[in-house]
N, C-alpha and C. Protein backbone atom coordinates (compact mmCIF):
# COMPACT_ATOMS: atom_id res chain seq x y z
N UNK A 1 3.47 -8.91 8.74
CA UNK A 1 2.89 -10.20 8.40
C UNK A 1 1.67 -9.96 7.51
N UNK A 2 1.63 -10.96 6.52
CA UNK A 2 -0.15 -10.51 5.69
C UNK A 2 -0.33 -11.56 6.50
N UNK A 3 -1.61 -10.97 6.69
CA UNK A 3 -2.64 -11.76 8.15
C UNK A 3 -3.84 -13.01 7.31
N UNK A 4 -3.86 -12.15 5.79
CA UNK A 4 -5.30 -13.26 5.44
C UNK A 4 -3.89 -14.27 4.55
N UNK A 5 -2.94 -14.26 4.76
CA UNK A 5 -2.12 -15.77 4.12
C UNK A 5 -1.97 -16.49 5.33
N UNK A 6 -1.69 -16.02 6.88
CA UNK A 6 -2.07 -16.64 8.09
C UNK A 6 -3.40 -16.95 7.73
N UNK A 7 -4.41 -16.43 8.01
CA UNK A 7 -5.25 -16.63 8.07
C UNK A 7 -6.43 -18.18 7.43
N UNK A 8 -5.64 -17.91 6.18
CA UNK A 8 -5.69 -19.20 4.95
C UNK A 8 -5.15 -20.50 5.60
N UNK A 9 -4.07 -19.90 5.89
CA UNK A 9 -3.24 -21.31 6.25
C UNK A 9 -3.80 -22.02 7.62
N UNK A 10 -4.08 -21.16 8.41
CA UNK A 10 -4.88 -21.51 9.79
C UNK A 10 -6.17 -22.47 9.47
N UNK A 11 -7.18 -22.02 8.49
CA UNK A 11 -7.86 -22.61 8.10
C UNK A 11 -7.96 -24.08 7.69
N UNK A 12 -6.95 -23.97 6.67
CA UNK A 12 -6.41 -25.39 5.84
C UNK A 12 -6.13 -25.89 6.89
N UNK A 13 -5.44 -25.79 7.96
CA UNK A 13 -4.88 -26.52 9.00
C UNK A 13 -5.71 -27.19 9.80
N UNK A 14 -7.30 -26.15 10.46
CA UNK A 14 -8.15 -27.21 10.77
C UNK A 14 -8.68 -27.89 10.10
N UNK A 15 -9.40 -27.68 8.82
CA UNK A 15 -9.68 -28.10 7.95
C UNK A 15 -9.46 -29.49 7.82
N UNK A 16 -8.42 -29.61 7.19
CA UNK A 16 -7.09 -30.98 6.53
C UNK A 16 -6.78 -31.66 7.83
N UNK A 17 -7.02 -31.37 9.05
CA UNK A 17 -6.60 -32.15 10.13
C UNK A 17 -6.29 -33.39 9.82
N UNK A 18 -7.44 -33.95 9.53
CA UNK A 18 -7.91 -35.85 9.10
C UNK A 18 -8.43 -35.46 8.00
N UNK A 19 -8.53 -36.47 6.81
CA UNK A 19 -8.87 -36.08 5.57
C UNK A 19 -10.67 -35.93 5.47
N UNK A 20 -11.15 -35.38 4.82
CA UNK A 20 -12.78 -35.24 5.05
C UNK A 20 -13.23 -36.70 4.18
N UNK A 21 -14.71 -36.68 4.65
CA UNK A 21 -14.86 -38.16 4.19
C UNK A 21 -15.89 -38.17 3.02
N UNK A 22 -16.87 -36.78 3.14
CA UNK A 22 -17.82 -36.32 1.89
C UNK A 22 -17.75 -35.23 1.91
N UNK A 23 -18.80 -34.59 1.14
CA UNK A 23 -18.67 -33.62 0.48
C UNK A 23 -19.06 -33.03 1.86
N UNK A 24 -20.49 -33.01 2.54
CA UNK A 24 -21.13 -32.68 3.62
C UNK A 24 -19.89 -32.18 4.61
N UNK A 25 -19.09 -33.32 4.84
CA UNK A 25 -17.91 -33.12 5.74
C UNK A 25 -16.86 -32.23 5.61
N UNK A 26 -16.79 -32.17 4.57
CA UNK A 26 -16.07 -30.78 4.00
C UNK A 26 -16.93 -29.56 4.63
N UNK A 27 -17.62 -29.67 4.17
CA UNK A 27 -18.76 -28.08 4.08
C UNK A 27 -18.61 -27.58 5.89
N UNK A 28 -19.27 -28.62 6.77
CA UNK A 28 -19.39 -28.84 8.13
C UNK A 28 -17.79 -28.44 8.47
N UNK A 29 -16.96 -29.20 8.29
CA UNK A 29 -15.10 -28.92 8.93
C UNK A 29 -14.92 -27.02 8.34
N UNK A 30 -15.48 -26.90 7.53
CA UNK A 30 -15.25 -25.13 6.87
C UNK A 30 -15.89 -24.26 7.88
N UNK A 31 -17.13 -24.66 8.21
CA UNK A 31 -18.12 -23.66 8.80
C UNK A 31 -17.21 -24.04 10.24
N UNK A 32 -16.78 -25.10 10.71
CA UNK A 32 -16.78 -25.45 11.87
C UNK A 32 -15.32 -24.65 12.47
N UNK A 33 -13.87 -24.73 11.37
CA UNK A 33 -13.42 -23.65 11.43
C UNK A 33 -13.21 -22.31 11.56
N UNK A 34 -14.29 -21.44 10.41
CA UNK A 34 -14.89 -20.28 10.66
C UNK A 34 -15.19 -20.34 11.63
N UNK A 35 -16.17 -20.53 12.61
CA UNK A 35 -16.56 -20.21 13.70
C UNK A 35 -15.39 -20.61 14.98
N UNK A 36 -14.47 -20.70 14.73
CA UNK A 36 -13.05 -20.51 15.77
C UNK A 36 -12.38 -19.03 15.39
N UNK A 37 -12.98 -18.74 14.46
CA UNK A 37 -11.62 -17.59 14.41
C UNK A 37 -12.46 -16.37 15.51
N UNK A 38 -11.72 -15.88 15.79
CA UNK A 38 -11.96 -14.32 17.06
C UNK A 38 -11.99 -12.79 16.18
N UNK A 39 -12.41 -12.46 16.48
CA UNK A 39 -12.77 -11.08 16.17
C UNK A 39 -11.71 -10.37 15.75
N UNK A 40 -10.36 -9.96 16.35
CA UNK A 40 -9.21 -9.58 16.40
C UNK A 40 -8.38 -10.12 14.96
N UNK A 41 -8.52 -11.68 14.82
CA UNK A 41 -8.31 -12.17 13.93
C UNK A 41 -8.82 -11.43 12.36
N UNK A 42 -9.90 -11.89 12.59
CA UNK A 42 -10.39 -11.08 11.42
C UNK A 42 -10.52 -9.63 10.71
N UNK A 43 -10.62 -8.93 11.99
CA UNK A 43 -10.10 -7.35 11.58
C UNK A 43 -8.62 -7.13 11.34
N UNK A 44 -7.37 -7.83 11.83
CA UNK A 44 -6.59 -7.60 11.43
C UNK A 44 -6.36 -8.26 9.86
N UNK A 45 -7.01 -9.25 9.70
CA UNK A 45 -7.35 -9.45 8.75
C UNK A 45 -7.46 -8.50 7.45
N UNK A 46 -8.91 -7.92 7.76
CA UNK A 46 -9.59 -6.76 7.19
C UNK A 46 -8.66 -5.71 6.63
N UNK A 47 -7.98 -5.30 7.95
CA UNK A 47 -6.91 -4.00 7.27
C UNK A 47 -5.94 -4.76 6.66
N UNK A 48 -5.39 -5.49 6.70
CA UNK A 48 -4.06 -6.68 5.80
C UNK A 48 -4.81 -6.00 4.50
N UNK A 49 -6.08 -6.48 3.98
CA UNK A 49 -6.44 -6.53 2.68
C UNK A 49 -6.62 -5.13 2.13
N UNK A 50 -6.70 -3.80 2.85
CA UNK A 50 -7.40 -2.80 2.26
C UNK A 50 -6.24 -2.70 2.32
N UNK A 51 -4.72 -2.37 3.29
CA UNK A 51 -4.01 -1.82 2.83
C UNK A 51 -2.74 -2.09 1.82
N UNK A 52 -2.84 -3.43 1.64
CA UNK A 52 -2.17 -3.99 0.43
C UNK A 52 -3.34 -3.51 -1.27
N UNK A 53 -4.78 -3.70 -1.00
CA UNK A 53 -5.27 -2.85 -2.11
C UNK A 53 -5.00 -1.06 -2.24
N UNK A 54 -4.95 -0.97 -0.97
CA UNK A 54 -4.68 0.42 -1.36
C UNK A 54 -3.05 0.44 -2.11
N UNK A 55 -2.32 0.22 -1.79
CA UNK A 55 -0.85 -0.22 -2.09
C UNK A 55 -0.88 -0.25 -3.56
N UNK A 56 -2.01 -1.13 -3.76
CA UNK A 56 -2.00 -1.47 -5.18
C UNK A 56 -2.53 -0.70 -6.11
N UNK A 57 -3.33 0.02 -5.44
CA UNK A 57 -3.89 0.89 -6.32
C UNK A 57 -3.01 2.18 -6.29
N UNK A 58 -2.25 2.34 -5.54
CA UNK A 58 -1.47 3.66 -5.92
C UNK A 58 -0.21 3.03 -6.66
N UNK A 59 0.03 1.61 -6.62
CA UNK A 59 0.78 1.40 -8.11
C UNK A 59 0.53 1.27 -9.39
N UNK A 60 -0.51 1.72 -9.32
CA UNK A 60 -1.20 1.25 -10.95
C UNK A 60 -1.12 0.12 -11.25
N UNK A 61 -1.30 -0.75 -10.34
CA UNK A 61 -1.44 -2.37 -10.64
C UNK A 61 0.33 -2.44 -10.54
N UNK A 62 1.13 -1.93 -10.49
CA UNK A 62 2.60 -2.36 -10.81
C UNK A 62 3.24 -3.23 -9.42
N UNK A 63 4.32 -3.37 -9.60
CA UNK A 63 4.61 -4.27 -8.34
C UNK A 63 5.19 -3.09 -6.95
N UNK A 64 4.18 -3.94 -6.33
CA UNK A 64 4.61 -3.40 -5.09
C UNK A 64 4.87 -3.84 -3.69
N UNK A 65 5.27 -4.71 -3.71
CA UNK A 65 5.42 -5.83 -2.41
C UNK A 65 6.51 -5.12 -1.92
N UNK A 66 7.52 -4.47 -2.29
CA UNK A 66 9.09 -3.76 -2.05
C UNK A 66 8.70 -2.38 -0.89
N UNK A 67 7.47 -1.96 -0.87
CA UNK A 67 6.74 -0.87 0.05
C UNK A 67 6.68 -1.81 1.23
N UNK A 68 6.34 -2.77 1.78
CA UNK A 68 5.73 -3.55 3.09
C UNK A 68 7.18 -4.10 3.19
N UNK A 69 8.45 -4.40 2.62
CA UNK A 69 9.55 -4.41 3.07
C UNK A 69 10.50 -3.54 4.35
């Protein structure tokens, strides 16, 4: 699984619940999200991203999504 496209989507999800009503409310529903996610979450997170950059960097930028297959 890439964990930070979960991760995204989890977000948007509290987020977008009910539509925000200002700008403020936006800002507040973001922070208010962030502070639900758990620790676990986010480090798996963490390695999702280094090891798809690492991935990437030993392709020379080329495609490599066919490796995590």
């Amino acid at each position: 699984m890439v964990k930070h496209f979960f991760l995204w989507g989890a977000l948007k999800e509290k987020v977008y619940k009910e539509p925000p009503t200002t700008p403020e409310d936006m800002r507040q529903r973001i922070v208010d999200a962030c502070l639900t996610i758990n620790a676990d979450v986010t480090e798996g997170t963490k390695q999702s991203f280094l090891n798809r950059s690492r991935e990437y960097i030993a392709a020379s930028g080329h495609h490599f999504e066919h490796r995590f297959n």
